[in-house]
N, C-alpha and C. Protein backbone atom coordinates (compact mmCIF):
# COMPACT_ATOMS: atom_id res chain seq x y z
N UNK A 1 3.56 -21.38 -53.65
CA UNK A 1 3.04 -22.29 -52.64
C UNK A 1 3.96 -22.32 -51.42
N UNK A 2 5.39 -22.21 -51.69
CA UNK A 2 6.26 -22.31 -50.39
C UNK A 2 6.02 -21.08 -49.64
N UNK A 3 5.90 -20.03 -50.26
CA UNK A 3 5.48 -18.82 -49.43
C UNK A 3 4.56 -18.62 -48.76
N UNK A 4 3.11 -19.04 -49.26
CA UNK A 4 2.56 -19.25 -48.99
C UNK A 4 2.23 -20.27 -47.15
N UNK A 5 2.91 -21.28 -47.38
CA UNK A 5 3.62 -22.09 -46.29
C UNK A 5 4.23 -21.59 -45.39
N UNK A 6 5.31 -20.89 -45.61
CA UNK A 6 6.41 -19.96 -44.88
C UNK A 6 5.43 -19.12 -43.72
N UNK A 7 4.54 -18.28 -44.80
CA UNK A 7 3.97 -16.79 -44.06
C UNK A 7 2.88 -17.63 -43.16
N UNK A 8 2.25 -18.80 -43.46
CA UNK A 8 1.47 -19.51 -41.98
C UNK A 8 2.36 -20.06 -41.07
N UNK A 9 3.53 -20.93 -41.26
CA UNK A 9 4.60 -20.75 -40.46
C UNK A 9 5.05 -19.82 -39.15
N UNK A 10 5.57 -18.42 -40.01
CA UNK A 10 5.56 -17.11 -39.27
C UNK A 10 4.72 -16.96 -38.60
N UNK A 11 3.09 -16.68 -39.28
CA UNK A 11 1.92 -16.42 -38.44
C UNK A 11 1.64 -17.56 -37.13
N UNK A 12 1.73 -18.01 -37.11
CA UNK A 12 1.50 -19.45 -35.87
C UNK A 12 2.79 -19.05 -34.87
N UNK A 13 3.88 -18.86 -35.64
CA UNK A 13 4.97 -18.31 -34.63
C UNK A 13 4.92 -16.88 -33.57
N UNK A 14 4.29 -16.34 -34.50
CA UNK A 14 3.98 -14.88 -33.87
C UNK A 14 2.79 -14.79 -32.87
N UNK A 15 1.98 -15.94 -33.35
CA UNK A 15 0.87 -16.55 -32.45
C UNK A 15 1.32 -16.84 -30.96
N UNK A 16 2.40 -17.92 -31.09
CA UNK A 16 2.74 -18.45 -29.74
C UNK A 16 3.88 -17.11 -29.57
N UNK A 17 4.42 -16.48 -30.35
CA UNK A 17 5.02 -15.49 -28.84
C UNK A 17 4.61 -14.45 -28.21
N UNK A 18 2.99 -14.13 -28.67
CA UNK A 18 2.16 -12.89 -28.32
C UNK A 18 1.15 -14.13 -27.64
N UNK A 19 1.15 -15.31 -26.94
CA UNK A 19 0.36 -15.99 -26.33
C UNK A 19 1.44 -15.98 -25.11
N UNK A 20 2.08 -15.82 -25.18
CA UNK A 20 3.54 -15.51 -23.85
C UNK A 20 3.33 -14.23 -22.89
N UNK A 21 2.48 -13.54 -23.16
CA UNK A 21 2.72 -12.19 -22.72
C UNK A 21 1.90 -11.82 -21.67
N UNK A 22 2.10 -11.24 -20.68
CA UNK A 22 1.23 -11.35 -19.43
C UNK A 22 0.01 -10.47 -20.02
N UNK A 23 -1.08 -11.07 -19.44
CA UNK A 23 -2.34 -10.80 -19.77
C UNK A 23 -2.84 -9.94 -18.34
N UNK A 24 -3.82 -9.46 -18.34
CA UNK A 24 -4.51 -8.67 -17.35
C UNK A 24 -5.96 -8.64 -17.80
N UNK A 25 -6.81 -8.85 -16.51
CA UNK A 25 -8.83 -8.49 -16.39
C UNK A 25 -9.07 -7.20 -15.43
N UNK A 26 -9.69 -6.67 -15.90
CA UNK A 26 -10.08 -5.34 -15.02
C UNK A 26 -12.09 -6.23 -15.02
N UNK A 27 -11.96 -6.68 -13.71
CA UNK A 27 -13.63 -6.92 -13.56
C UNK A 27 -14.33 -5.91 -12.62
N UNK A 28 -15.21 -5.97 -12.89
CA UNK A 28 -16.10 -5.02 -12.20
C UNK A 28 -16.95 -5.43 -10.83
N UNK A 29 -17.02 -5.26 -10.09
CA UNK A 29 -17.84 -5.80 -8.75
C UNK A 29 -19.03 -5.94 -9.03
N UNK A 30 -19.80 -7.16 -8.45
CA UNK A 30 -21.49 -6.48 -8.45
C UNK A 30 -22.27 -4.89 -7.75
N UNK A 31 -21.17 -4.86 -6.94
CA UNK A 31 -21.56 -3.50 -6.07
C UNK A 31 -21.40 -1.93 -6.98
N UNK A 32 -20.54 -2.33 -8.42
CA UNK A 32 -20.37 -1.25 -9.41
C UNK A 32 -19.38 0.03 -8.62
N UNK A 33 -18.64 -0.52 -7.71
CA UNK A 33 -17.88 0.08 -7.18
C UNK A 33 -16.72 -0.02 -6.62
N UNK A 34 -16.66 -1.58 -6.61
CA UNK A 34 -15.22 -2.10 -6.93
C UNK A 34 -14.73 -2.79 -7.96
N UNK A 35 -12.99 -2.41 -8.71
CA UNK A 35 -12.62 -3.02 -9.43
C UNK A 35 -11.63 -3.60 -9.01
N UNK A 36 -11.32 -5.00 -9.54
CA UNK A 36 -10.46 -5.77 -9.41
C UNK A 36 -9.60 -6.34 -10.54
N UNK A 37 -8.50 -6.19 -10.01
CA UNK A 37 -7.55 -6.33 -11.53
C UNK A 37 -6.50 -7.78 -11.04
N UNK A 38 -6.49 -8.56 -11.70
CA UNK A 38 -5.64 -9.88 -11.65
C UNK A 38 -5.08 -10.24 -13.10
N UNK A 39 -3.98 -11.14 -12.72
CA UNK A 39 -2.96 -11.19 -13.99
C UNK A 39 -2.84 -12.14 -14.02
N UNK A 40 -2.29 -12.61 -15.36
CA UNK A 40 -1.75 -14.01 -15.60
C UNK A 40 -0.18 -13.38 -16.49
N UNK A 41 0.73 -14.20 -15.63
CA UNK A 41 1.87 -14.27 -16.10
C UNK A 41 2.03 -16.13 -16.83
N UNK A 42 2.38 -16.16 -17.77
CA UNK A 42 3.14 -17.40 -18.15
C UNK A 42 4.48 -17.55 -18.20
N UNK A 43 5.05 -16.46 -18.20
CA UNK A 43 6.74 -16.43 -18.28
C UNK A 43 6.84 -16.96 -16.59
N UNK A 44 8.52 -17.61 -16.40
CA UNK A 44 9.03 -17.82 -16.01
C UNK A 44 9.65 -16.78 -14.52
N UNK A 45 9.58 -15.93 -15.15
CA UNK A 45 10.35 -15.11 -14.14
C UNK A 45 9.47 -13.82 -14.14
N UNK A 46 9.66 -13.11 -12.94
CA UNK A 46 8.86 -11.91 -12.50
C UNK A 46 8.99 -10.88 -13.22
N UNK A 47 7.71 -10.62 -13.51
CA UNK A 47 7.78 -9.02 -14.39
C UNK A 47 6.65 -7.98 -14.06
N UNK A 48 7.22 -6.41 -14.12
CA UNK A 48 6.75 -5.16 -13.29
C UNK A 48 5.77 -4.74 -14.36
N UNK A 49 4.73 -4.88 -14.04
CA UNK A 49 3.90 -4.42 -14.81
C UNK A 49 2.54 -3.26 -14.35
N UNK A 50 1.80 -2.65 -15.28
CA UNK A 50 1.08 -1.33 -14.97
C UNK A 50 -0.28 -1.34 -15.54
N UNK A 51 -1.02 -2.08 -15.35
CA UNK A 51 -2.73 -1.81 -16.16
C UNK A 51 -3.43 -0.57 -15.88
N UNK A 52 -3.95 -0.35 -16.46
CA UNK A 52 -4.87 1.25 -16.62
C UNK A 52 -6.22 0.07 -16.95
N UNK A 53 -6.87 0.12 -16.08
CA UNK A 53 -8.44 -0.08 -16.44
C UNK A 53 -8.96 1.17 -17.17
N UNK A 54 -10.02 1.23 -17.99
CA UNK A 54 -10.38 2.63 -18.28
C UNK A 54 -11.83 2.48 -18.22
N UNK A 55 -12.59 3.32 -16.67
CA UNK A 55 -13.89 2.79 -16.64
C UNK A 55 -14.77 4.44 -16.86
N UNK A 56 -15.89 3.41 -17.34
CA UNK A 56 -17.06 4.87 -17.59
C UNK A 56 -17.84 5.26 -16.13
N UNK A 57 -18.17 6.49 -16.33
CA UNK A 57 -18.72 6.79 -14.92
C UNK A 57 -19.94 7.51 -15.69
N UNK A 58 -21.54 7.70 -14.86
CA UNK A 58 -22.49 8.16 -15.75
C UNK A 58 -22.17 9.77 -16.16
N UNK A 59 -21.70 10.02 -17.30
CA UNK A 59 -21.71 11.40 -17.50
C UNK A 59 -19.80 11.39 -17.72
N UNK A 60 -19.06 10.84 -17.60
CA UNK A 60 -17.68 10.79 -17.71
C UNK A 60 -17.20 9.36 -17.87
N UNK A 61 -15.94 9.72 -17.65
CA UNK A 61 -14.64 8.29 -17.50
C UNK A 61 -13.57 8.55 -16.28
N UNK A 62 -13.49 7.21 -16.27
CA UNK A 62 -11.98 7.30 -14.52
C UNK A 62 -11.09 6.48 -14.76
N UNK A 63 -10.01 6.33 -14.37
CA UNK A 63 -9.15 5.62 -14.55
C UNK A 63 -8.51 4.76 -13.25
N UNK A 64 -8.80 3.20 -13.15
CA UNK A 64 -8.09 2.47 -12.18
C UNK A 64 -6.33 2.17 -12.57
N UNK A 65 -5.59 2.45 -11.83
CA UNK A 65 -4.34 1.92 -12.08
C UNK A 65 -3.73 0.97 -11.12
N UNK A 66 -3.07 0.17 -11.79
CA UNK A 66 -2.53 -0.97 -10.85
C UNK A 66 -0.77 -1.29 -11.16
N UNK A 67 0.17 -1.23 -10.34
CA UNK A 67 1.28 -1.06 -10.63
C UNK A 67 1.76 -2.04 -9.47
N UNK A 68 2.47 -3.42 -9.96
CA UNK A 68 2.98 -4.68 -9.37
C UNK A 68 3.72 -5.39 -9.62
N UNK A 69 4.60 -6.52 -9.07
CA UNK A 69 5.24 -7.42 -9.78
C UNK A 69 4.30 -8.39 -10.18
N UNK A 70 4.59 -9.10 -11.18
CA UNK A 70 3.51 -9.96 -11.00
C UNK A 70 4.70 -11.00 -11.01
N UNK A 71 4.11 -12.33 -10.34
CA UNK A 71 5.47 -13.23 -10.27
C UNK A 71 4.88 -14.33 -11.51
N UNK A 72 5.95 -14.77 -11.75
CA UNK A 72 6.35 -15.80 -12.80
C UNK A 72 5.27 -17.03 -12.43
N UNK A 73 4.80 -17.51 -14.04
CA UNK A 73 3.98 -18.48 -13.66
C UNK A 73 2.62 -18.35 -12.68
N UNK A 74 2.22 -17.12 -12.55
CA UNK A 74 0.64 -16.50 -11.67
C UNK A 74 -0.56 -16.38 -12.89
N UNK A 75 -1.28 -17.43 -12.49
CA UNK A 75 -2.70 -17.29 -13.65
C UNK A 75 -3.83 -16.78 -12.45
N UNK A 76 -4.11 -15.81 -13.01
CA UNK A 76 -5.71 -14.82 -12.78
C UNK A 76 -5.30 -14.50 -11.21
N UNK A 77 -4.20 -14.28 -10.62
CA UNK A 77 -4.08 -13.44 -9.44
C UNK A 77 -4.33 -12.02 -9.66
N UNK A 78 -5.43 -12.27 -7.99
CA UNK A 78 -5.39 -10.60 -8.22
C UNK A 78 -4.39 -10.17 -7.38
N UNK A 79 -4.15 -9.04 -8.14
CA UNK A 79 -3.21 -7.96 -7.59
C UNK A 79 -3.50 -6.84 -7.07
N UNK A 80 -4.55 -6.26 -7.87
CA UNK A 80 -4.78 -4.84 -7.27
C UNK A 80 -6.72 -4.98 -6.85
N UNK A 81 -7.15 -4.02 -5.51
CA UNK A 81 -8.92 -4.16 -5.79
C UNK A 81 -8.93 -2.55 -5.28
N UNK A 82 -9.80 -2.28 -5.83
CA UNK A 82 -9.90 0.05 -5.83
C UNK A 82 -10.87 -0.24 -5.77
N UNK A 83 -11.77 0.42 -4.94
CA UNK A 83 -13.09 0.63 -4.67
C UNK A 83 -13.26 2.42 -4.89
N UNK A 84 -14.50 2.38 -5.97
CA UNK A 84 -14.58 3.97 -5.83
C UNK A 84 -15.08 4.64 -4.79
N UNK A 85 -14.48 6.04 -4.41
CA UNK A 85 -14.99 7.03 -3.19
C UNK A 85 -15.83 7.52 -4.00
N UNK A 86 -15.96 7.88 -5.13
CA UNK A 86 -17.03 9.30 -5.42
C UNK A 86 -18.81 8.96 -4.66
N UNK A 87 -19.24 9.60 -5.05
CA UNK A 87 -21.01 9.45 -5.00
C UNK A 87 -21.26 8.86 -6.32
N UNK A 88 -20.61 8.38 -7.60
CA UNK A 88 -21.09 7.78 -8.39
C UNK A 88 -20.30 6.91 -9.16
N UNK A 89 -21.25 5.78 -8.45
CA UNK A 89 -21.00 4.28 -9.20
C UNK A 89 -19.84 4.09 -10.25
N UNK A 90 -18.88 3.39 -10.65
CA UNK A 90 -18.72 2.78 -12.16
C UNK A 90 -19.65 2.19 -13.16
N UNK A 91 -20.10 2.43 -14.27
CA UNK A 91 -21.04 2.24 -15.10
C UNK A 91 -20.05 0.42 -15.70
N UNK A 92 -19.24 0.52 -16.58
CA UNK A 92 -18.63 -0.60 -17.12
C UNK A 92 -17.17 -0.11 -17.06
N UNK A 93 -16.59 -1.30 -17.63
CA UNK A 93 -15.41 -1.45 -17.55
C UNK A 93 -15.21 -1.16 -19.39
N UNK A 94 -14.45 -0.22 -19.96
CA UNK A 94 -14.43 0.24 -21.22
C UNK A 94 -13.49 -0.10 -21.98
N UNK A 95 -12.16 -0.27 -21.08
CA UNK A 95 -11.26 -0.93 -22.12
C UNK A 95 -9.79 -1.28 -21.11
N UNK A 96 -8.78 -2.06 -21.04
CA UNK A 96 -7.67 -2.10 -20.73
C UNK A 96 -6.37 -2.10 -20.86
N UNK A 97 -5.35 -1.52 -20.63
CA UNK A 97 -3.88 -1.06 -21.19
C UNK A 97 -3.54 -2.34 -20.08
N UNK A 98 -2.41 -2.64 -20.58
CA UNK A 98 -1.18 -3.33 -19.98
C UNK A 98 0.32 -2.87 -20.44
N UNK A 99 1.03 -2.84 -19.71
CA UNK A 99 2.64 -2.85 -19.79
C UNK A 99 3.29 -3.29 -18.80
N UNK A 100 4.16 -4.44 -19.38
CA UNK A 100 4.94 -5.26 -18.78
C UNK A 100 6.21 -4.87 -19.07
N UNK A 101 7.40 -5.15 -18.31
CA UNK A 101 8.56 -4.89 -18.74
C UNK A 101 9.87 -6.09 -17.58
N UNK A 102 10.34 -6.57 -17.94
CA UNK A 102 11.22 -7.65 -17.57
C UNK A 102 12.07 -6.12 -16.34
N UNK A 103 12.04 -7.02 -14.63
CA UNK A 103 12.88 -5.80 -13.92
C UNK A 103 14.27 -5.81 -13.72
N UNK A 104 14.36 -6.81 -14.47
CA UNK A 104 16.31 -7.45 -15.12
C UNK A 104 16.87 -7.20 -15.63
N UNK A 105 15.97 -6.45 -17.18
CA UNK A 105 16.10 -6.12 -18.13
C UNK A 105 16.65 -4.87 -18.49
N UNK A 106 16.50 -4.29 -19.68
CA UNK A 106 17.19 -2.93 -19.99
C UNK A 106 16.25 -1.75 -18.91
N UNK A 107 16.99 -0.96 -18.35
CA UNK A 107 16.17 -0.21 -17.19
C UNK A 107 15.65 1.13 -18.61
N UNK A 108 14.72 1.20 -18.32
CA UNK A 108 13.59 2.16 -18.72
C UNK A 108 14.11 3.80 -18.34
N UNK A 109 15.16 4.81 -19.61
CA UNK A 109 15.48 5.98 -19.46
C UNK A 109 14.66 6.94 -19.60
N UNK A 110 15.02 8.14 -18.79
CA UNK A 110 14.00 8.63 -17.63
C UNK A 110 13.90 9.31 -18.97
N UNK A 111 12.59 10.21 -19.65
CA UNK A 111 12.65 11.43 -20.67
C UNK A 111 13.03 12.68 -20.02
N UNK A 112 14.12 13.57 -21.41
CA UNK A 112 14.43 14.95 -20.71
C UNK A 112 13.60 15.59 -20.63
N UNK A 113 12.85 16.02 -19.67
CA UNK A 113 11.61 16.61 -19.50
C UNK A 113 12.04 18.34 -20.00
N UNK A 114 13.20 18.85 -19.59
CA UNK A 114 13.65 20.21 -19.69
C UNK A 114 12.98 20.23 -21.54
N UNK A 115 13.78 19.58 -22.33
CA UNK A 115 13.49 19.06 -24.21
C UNK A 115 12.65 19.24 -23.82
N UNK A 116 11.54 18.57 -23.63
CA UNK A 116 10.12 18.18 -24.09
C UNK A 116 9.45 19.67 -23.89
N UNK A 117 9.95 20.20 -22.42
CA UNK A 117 9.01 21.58 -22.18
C UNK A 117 9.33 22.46 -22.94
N UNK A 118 11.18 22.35 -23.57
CA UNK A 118 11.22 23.37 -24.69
C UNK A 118 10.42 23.54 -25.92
N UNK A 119 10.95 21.87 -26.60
CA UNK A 119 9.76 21.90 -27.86
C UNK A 119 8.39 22.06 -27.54
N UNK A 120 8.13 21.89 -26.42
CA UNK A 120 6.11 22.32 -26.58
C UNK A 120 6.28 23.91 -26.28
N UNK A 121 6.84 24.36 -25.69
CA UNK A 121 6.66 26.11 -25.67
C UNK A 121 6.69 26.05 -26.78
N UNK A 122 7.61 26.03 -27.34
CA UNK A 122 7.89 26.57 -28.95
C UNK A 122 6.95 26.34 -29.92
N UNK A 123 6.49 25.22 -29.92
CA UNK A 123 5.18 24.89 -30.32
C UNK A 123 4.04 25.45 -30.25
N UNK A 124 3.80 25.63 -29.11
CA UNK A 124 2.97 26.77 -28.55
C UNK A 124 2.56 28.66 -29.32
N UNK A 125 4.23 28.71 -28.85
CA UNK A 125 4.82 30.03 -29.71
C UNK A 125 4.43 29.97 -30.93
N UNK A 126 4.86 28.95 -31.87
CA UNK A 126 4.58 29.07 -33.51
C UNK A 126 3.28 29.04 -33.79
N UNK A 127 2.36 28.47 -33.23
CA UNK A 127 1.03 28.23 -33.18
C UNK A 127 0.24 29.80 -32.79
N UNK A 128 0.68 30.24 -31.59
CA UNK A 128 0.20 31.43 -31.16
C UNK A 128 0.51 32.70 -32.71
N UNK A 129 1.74 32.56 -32.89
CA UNK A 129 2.19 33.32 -33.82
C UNK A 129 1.23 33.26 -35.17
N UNK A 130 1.39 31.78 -35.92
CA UNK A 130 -0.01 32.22 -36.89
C UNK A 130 -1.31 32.66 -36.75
N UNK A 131 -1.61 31.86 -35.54
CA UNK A 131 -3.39 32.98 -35.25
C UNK A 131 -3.24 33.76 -35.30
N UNK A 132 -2.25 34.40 -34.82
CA UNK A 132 -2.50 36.35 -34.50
C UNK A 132 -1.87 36.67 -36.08
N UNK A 133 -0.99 36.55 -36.85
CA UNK A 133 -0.37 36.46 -38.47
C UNK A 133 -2.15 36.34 -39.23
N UNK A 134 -3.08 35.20 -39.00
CA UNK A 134 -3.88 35.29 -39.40
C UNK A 134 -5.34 36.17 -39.16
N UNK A 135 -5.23 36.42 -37.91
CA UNK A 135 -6.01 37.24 -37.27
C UNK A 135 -5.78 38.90 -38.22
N UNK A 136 -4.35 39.37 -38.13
CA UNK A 136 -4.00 40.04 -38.95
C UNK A 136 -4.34 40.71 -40.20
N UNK A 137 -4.16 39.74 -40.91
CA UNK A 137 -4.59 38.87 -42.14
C UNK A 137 -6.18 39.46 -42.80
N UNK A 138 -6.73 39.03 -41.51
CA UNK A 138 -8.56 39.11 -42.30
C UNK A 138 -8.84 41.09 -41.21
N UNK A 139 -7.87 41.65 -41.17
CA UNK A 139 -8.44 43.21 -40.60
C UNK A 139 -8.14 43.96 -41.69
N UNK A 140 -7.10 43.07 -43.13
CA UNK A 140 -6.80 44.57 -43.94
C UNK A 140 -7.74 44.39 -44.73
């Protein structure tokens, strides 16, 4: 029974500190061609944050991005409004990313991009290497 107790405890706790966290709306215009993105911060102090709207287009998908401070204590400001250029409309609004990050805070290290391009060649390489090993394979 105390555990029981405890783990709703926790849960209610984890409640209010994921109710802390800046929120973001990607709405859609009536005109289906502008989006508007506004935030709500509840924290205290300013934080740099990045939404990816992810909208459908008829026959594809596009991506709105919005990259801002948002200041401390801002409910449903907008921040960012993108109006599409193409010849075709936004259909809906499909889903939304957020990332926030405190600009006080631990600074965000850059990735070694040189690494990364090594291990994916190589990757590449080993991959290339069994097709053709298997390709091989089915001629004897």
């Amino acid at each position: 029974m105390k555990t029981f107790i405890l783990s709703g405890l926790l849960m209610c706790a984890a409640g209010v500190a994921m109710a802390a966290d800046v929120t973001a709306i990607c709405k859609l215009g009536d005109d289906k061609r502008t989006v508007t993105v506004a935030f709500t911060n509840p924290e205290s102090k300013k934080m740099q944050c990045e939404v990816n709207c992810d909208m459908a287009l008829p026959g594809g998908f596009g991506t709105v991005v919005c990259v801002k401070p948002v200041p401390g204590g801002a409910k449903d400001q907008v921040m960012c409004t993108d109006v599409s250029k193409g010849s075709a409309a936004w259909v809906r609004v499909k889903g939304t990313e957020v990332n926030c990050r405190d600009p006080n805070g631990t600074p965000v290290t850059p990735a070694d991009d040189k690494s990364e391009e090594e291990e994916s060649d190589a990757l590449i390489k080993k991959l290339q290497k069994q097709g053709q090993d298997f390709i091989d394979r089915q001629k004897k």
